[in-house]
N, C-alpha and C. Protein backbone atom coordinates (compact mmCIF):
# COMPACT_ATOMS: atom_id res chain seq x y z
N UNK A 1 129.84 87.39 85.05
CA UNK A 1 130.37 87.92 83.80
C UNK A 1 129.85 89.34 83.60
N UNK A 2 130.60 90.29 82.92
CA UNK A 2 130.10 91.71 83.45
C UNK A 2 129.75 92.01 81.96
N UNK A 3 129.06 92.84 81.96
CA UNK A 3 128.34 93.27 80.55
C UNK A 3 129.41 94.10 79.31
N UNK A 4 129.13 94.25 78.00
CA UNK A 4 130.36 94.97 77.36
C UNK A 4 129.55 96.61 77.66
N UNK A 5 130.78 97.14 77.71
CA UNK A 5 130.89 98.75 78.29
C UNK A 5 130.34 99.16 76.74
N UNK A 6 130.70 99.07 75.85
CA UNK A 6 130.05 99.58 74.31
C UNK A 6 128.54 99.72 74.13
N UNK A 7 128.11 100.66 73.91
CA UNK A 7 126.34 100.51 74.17
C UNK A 7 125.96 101.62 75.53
N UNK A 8 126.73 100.97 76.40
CA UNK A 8 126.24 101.04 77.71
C UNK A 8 125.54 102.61 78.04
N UNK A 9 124.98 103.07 78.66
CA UNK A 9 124.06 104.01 79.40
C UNK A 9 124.75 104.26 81.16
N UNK A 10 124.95 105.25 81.72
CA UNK A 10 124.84 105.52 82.91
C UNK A 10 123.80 106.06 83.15
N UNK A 11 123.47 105.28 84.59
CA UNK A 11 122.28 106.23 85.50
C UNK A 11 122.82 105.89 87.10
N UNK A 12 121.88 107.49 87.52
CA UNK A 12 122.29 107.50 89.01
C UNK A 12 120.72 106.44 89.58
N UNK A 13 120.96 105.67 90.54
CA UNK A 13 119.66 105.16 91.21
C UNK A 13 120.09 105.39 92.50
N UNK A 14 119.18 105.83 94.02
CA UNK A 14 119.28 104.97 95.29
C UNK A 14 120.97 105.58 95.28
N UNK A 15 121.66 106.97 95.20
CA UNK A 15 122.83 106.82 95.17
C UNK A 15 123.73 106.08 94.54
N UNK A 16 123.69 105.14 93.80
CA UNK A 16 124.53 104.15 93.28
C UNK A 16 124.48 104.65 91.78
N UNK A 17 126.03 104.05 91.33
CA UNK A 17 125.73 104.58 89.89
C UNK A 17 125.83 103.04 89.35
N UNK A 18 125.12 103.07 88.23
CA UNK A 18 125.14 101.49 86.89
C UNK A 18 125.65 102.74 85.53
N UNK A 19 125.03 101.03 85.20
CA UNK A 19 125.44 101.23 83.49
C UNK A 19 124.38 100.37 83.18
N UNK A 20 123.62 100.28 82.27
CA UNK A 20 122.37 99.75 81.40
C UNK A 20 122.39 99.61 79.91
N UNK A 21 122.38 98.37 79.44
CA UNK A 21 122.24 98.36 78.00
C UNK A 21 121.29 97.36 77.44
N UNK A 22 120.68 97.75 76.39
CA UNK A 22 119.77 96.73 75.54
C UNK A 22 120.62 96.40 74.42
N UNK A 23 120.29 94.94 74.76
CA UNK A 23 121.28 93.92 73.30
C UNK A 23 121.12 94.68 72.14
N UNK A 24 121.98 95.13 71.07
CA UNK A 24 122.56 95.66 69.94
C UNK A 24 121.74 95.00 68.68
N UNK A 25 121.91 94.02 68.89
CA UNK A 25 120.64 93.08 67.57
C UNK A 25 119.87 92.11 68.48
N UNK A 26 118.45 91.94 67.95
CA UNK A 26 117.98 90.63 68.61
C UNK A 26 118.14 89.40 68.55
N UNK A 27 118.35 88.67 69.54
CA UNK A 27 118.43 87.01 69.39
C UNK A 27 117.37 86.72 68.27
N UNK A 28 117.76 85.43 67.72
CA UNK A 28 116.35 84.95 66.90
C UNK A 28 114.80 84.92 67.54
N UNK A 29 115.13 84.50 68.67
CA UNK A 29 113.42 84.36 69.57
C UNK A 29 112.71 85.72 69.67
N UNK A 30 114.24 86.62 69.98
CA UNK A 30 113.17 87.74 70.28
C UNK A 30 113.06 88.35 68.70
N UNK A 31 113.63 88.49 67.87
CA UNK A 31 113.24 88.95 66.71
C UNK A 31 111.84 88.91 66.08
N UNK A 32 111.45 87.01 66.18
CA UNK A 32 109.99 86.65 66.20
C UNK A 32 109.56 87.04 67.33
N UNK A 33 109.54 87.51 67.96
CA UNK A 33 108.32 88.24 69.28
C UNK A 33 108.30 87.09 70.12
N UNK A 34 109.21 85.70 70.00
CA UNK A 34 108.74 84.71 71.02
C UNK A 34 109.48 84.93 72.24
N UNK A 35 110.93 86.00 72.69
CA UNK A 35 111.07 86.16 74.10
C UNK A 35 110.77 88.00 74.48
N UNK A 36 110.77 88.27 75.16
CA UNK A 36 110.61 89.35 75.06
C UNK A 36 111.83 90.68 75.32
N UNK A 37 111.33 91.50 75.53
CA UNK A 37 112.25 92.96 75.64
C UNK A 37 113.17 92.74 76.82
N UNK A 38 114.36 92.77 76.61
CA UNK A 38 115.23 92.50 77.99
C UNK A 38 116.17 93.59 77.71
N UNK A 39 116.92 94.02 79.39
CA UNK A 39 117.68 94.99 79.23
C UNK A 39 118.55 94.86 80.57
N UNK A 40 120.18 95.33 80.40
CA UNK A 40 120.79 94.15 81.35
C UNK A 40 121.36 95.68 82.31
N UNK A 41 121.68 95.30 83.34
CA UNK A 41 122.00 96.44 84.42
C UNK A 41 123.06 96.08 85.22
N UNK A 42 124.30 96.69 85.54
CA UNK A 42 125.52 96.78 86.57
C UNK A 42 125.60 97.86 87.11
N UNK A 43 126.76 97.55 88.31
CA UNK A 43 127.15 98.62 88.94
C UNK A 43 127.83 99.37 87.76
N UNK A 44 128.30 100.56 88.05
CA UNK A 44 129.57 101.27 87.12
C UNK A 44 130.98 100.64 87.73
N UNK A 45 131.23 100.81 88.63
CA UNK A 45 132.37 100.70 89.29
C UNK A 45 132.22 99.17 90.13
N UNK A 46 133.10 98.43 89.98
CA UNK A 46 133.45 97.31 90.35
C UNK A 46 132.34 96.89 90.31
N UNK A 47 131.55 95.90 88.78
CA UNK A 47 130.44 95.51 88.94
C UNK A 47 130.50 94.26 89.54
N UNK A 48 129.08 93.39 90.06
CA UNK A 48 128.78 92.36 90.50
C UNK A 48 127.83 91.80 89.96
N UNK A 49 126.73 91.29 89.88
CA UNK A 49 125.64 90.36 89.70
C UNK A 49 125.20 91.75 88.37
N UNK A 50 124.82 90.99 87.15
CA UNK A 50 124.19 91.82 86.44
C UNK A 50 122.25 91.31 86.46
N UNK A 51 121.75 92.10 86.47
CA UNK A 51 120.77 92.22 86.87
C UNK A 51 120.12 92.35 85.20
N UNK A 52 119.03 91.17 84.69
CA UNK A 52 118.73 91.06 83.94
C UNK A 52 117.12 91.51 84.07
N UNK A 53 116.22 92.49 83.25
CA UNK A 53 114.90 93.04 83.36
C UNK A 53 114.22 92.55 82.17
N UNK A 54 113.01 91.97 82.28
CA UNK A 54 112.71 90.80 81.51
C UNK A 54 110.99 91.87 81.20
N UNK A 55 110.63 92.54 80.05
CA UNK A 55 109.56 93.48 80.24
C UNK A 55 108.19 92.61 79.50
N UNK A 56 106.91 93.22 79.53
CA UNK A 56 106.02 92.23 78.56
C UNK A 56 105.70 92.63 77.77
N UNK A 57 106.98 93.03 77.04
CA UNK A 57 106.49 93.48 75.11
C UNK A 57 107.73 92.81 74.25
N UNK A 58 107.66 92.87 73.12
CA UNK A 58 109.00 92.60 72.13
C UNK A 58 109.82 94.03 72.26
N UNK A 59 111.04 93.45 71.28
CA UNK A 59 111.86 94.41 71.00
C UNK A 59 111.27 95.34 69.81
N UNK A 60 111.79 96.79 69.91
CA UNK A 60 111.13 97.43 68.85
C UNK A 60 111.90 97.10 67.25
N UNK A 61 112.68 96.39 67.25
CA UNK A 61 113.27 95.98 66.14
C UNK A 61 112.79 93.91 66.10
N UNK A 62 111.45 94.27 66.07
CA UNK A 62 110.83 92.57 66.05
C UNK A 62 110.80 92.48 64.74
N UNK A 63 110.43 91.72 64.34
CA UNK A 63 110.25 91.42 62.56
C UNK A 63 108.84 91.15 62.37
N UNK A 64 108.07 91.06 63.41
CA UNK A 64 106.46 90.60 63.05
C UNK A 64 105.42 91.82 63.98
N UNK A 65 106.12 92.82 63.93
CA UNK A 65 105.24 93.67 64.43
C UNK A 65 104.17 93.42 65.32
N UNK A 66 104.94 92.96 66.63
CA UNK A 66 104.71 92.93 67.97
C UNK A 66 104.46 93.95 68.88
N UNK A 67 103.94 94.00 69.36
CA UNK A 67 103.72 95.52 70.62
C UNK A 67 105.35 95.90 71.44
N UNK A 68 105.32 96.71 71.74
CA UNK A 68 106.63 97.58 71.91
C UNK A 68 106.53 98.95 72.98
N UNK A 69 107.72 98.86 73.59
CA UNK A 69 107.90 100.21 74.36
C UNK A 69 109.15 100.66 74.28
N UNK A 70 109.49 101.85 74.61
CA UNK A 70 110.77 102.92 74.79
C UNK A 70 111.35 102.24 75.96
N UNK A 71 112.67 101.50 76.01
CA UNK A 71 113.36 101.90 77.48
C UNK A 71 114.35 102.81 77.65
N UNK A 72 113.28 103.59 78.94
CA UNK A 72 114.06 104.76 79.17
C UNK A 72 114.44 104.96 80.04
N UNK A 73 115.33 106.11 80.61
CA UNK A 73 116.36 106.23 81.73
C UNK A 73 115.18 106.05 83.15
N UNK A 74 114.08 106.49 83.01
CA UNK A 74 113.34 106.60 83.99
C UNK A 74 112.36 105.10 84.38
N UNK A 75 112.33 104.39 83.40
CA UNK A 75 111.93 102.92 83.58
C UNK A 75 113.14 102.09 84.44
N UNK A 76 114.13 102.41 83.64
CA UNK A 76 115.73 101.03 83.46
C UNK A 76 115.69 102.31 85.31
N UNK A 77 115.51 103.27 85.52
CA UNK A 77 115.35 103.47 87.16
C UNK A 77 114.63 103.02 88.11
N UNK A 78 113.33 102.80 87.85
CA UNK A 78 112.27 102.09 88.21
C UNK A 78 112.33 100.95 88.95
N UNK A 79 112.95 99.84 87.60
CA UNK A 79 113.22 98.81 87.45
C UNK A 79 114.27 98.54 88.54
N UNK A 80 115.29 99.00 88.58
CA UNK A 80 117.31 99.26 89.26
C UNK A 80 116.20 99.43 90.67
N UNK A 81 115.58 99.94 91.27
CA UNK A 81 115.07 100.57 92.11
C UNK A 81 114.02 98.93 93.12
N UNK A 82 113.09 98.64 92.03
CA UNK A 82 112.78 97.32 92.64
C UNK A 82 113.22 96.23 92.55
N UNK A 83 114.43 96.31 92.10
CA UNK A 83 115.02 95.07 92.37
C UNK A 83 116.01 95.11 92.96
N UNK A 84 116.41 96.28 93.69
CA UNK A 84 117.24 96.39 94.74
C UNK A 84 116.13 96.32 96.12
N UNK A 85 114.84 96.79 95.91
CA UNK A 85 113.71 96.35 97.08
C UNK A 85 113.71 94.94 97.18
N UNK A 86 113.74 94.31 96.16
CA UNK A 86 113.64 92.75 96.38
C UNK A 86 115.12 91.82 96.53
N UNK A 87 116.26 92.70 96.98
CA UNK A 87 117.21 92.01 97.27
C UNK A 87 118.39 92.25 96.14
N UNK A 88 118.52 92.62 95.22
CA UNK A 88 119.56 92.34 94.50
C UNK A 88 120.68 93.21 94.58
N UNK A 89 121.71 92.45 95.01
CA UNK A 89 123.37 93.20 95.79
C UNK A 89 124.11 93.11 94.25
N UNK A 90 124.13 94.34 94.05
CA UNK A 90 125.09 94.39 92.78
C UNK A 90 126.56 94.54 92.80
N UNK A 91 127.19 94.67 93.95
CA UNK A 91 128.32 94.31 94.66
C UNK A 91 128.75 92.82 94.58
N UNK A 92 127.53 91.38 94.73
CA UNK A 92 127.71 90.61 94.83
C UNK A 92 128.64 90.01 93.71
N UNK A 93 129.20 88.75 93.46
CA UNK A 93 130.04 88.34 92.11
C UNK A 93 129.17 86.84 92.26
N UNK A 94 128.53 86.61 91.18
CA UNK A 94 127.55 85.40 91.00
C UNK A 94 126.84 85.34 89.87
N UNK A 95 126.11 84.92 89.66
CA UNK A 95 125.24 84.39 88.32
C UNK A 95 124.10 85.99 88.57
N UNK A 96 123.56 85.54 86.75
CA UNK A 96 123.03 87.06 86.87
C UNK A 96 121.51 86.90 87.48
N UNK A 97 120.57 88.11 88.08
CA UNK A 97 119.46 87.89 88.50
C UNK A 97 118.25 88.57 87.73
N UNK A 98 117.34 87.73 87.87
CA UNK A 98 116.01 88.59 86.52
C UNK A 98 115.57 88.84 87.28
N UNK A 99 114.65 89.78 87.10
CA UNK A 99 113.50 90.62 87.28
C UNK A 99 113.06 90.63 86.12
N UNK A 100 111.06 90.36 86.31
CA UNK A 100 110.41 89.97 85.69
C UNK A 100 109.53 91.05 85.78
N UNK A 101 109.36 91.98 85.05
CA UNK A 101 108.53 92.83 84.81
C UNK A 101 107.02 92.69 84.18
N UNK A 102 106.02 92.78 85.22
CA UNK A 102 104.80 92.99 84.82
C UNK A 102 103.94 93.85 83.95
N UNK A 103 102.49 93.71 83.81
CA UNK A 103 101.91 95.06 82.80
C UNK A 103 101.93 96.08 84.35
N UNK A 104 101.02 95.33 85.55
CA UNK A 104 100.77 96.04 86.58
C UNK A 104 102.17 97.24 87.03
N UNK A 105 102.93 95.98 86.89
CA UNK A 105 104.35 96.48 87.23
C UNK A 105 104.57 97.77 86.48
N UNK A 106 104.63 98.11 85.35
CA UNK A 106 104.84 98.95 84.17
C UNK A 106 103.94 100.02 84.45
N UNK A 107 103.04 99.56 84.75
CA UNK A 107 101.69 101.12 85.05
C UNK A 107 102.51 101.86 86.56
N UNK A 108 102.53 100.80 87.30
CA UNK A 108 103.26 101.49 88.21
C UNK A 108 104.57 102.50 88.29
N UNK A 109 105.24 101.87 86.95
CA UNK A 109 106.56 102.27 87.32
C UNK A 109 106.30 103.76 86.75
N UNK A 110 104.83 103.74 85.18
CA UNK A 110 105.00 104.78 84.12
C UNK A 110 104.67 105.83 84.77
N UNK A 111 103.49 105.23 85.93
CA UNK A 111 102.51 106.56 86.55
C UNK A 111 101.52 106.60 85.34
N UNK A 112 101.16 105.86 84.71
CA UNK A 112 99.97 105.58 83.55
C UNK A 112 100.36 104.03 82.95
N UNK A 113 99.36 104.14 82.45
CA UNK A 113 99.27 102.89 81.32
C UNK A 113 100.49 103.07 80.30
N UNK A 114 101.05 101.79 80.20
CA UNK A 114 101.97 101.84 78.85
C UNK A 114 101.59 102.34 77.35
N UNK A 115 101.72 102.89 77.02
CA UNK A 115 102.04 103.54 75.58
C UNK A 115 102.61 102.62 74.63
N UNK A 116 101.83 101.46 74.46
CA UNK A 116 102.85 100.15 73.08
C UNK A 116 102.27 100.74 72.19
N UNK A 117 103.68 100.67 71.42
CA UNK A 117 103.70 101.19 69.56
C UNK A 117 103.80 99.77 69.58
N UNK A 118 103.52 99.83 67.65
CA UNK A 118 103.51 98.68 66.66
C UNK A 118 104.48 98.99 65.62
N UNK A 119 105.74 98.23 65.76
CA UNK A 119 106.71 98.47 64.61
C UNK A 119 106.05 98.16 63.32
N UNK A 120 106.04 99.32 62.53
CA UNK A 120 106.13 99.22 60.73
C UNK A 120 106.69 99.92 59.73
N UNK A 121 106.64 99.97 58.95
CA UNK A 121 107.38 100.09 57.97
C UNK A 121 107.99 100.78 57.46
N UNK A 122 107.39 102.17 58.02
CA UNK A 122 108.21 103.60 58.22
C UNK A 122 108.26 104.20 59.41
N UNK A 123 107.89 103.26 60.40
CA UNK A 123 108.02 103.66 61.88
C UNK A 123 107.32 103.24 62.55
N UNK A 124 106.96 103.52 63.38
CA UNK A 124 106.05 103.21 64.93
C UNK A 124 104.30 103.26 64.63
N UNK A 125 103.29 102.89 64.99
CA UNK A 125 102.06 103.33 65.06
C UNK A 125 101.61 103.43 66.90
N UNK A 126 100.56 103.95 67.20
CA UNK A 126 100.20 103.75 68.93
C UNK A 126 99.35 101.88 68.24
N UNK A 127 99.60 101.23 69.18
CA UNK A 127 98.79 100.04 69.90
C UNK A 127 97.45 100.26 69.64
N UNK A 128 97.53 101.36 70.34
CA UNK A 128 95.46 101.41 70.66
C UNK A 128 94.79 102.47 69.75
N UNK A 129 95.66 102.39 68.51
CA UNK A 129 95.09 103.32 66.94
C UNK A 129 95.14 104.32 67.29
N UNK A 130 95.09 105.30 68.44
CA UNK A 130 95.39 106.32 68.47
C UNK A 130 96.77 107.35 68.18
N UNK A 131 96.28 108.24 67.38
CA UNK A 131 97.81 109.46 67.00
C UNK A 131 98.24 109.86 68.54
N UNK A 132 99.16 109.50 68.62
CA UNK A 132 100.33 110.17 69.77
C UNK A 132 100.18 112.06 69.31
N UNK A 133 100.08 112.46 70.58
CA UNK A 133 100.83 114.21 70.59
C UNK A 133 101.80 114.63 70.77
């Protein structure tokens, strides 16, 4: 089943072009912080297997002010990138495939430690009390 084009993001990876989107509102689970940040990935052109990225924070629109990150063109690349190392043919037509994103994983991909904000009430705070520059 191929993802809705509304939302969607292009990026180039590995030569190939996708499309990338994060769900529009959260499911109930993830709202309470009980599943986490997911973000779904296709080819652009004649998609196949959507490739589901499963990260270890909430969504930044959680309701209980859960830890949080930005997905950005250079992660949702990252990501498109090792899970085409670990096999995933986005050409293929089949059920969709996760990738399960680690913290290790995440340092790797950032080139540093993750940066989790804390959703509140007029915006974002850093995680680790520190003012962002």
């Amino acid at each position: 089943m191929a993802m809705p084009k509304k939302g969607s993001r292009r990026i180039t990876v590995a030569g190939g072009s996708y499309r990338w989107r994060v769900r529009r509102k959260p499911s109930y689970s993830q709202g309470n912080g009980w599943t986490p940040l997911t973000f779904a990935v296709e080819r652009a052109e004649e998609p196949g297997d959507v490739l589901v990225v499963s990260l270890p924070c909430a969504r930044p629109d959680n309701w209980l002010g859960h830890r949080t990150i930005p997905v950005t063109p250079a992660l949702v690349a990252a990501c498109v990138g090792r899970a085409l190392e670990r096999g995933w043919d986005p050409g293929r037509s089949g059920s969709a495939v996760t990738l399960k994103v680690s913290e290790d994983d995440l340092t790797h991909f950032l080139g540093e430690q993750p940066r989790y904000l804390i959703p509140f009430l007029w915006g974002f705070v850093p995680a680790d009390g520190t003012a962002s520059a």
